[in-house]
Protein backbone atom coordinates (compact mmCIF):
# COMPACT_ATOMS: atom_id res chain seq x y z
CA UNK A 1 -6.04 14.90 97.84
CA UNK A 2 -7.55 15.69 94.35
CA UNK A 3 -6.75 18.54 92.61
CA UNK A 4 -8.52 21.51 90.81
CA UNK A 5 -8.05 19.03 87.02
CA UNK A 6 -8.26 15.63 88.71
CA UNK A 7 -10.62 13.05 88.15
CA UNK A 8 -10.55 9.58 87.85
CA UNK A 9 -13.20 9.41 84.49
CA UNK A 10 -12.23 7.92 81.41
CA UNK A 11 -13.28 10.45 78.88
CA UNK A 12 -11.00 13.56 79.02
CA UNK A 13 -13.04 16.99 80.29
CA UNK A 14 -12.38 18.67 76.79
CA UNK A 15 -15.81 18.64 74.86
CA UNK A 16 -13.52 18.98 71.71
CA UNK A 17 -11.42 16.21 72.38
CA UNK A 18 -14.11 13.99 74.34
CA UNK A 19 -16.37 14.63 70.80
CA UNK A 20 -13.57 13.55 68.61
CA UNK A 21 -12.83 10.17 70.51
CA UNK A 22 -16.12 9.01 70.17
CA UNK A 23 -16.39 10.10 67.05
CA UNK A 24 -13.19 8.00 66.37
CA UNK A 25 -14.37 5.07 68.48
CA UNK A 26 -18.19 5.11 66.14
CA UNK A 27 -16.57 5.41 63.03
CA UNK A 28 -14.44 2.59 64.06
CA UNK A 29 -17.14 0.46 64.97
CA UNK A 30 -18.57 1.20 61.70
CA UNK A 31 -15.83 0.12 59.46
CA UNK A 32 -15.17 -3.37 61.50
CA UNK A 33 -18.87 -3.73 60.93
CA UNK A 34 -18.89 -3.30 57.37
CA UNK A 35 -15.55 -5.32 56.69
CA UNK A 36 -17.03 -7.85 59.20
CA UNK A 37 -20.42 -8.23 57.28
CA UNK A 38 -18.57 -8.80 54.06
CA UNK A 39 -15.95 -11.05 55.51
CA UNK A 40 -18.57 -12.88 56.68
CA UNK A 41 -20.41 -13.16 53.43
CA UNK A 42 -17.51 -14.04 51.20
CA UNK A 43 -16.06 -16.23 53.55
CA UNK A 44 -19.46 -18.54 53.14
CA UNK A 45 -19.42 -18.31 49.29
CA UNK A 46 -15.87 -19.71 49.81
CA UNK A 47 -16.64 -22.22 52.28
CA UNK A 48 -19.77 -23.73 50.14
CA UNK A 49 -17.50 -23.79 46.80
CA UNK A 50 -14.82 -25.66 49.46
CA UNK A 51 -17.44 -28.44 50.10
CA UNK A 52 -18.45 -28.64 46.01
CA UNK A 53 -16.41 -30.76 43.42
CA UNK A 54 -13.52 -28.98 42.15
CA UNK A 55 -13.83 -29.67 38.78
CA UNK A 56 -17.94 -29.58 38.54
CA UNK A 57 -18.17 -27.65 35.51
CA UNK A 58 -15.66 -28.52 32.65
CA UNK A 59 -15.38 -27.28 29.76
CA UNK A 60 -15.89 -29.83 26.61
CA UNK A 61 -14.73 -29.11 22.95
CA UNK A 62 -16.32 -31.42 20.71
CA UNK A 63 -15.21 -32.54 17.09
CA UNK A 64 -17.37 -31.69 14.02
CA UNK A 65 -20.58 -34.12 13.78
CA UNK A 66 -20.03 -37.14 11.25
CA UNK A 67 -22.83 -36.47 8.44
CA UNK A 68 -24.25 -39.58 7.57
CA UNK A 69 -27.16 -38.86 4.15
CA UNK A 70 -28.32 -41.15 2.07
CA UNK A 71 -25.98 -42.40 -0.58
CA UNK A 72 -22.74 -41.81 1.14
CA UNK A 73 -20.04 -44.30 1.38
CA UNK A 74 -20.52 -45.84 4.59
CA UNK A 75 -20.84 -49.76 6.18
CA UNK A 76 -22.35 -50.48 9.12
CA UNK A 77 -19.37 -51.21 10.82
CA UNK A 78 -17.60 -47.96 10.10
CA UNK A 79 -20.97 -46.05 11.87
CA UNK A 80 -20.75 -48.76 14.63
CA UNK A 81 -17.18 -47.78 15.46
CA UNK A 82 -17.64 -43.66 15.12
CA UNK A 83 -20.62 -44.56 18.03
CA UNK A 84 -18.09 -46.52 20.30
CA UNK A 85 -15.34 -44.06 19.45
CA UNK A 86 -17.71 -41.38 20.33
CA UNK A 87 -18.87 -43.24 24.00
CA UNK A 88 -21.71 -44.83 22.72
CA UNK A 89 -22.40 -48.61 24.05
CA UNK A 90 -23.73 -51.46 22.28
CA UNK A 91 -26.60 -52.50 25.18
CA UNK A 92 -29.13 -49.82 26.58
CA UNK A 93 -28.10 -48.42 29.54
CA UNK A 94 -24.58 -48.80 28.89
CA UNK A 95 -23.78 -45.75 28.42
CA UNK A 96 -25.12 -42.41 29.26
CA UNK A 97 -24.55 -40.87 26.00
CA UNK A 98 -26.31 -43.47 24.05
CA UNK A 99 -26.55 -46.99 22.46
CA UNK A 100 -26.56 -48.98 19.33
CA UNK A 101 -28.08 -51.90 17.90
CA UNK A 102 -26.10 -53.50 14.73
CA UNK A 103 -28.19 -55.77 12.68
CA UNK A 104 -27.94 -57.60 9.29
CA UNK A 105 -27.32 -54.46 7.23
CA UNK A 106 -28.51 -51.76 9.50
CA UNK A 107 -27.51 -50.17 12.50
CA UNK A 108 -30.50 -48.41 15.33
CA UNK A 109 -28.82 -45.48 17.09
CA UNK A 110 -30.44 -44.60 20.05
CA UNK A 111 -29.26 -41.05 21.65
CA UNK A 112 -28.78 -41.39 25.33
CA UNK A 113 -29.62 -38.25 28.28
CA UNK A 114 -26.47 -36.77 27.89
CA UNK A 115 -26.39 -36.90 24.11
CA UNK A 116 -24.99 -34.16 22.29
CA UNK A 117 -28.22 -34.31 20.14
CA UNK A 118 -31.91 -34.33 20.53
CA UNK A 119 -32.81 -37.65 21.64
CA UNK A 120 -34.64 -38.72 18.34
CA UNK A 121 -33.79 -42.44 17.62
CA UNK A 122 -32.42 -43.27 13.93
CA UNK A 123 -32.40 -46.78 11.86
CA UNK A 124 -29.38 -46.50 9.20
CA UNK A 125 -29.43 -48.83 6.23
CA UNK A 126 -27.14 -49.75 4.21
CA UNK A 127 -26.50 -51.96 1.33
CA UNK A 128 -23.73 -52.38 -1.28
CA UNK A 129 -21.17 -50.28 0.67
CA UNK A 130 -23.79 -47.11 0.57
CA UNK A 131 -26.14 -45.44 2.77
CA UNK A 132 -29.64 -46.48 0.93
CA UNK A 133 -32.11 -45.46 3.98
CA UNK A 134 -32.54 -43.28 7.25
CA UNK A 135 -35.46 -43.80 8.93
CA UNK A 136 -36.94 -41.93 12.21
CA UNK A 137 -39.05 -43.23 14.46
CA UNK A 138 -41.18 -40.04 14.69
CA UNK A 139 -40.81 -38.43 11.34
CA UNK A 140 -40.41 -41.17 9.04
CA UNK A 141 -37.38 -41.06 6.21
CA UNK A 142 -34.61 -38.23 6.76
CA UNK A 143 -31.97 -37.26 4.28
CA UNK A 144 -29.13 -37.42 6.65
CA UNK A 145 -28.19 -37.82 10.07
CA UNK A 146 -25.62 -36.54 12.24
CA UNK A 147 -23.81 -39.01 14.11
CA UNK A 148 -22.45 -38.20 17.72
CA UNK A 149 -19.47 -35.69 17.41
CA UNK A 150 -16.24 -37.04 19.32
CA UNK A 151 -15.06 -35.59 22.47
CA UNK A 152 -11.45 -33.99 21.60
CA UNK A 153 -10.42 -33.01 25.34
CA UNK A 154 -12.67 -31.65 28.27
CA UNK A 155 -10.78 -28.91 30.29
CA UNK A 156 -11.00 -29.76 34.34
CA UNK A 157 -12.66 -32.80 33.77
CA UNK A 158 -11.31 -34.99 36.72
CA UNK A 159 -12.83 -37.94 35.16
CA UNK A 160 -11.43 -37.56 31.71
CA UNK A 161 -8.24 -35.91 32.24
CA UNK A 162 -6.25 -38.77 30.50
CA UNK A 163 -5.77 -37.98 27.42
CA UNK A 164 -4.83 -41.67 26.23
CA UNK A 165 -7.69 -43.91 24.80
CA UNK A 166 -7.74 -48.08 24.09
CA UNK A 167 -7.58 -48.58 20.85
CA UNK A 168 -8.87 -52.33 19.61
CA UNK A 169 -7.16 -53.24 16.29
CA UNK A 170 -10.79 -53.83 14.95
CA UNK A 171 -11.22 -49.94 15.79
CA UNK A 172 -8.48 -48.88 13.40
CA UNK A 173 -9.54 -48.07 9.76
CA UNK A 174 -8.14 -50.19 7.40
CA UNK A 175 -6.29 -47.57 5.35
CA UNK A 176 -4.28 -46.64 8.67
CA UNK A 177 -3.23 -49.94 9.34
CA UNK A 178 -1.81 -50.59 5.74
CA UNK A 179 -0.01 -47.03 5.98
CA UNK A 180 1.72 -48.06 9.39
CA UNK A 181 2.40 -52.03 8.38
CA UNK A 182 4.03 -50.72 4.84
């Protein structure tokens, strides 16, 4: 037998107390939507940086540029070895950077993609121990030239994390070989 306050529904009789529930119950709906949608969102942006390369963007610090101009002490050898030091190759297509062409008392630098510089190619002459001529392709006769600057470390570069380098004896200036022999 029921009585006078039975009933079997689920909401209580109470308009106060049936209001407040589903109050409660929307507002709850409301909040697991809204920490849903964003849970949702972020959790792509973290999924898609999950399937990148770590390491994509690195940071590189670069040495100062080498200033080659006319009339400085240089030898074609010495510019030949600040291009291989600086990841230059001696055959196009080598390296991405760049490559150079040595010949009888001049050296052809050739800025590569990735070059630090503006890909404008250079012919350096020299003769006696002295820069005598720079010559552009485009523009004709510079002043001076700035050779590739060298890579001093790259921060969360997978590739280059190392920070040892192979050094050929025929890489090491004179003057530093005399000071270690001695």
């Amino acid at each position: 037998m029921r009585g006078s306050k039975g009933g079997s529904g689920l909401l209580p009789r109470d308009p106060i107390l049936r209001a407040a529930l589903l109050a409660f119950l929307a507002l709850s709906m409301f909040v697991v939507g809204f920490f849903s949608y964003f849970y949702v969102k972020y959790d792509r942006i973290i999924e898609q940086r999950f399937r990148d390369p770590v390491f994509t963007n690195s940071a590189k610090i670069y040495a100062g540029p080498r200033m080659v101009r006319v009339g400085s002490a240089f030898t074609v050898r010495e510019i030949a070895a600040e291009l291989r030091h600086a990841g230059y190759g001696e055959k196009d297509g080598e390296s991405l950077l760049g490559s150079y062409h040595v010949r009888s008392g001049s050296i052809e630098v050739l800025p590569g993609p990735e070059s630090y510089h503006s890909p404008e190619p250079a012919t350096i002459t020299v003769s006696d121990g002295k820069v005598s001529q720079i010559r552009s392709r485009s523009t004709g006769d510079l002043s001076a030239y700035e050779l590739e600057p060298q890579l001093v470390t790259s921060l969360f570069d997978a590739e280059q994390r190392s920070k040892r380098t192979m050094v050929k004896y025929d890489n090491i200036p004179k003057v530093m070989v005399d000071a270690v022999i001695s």
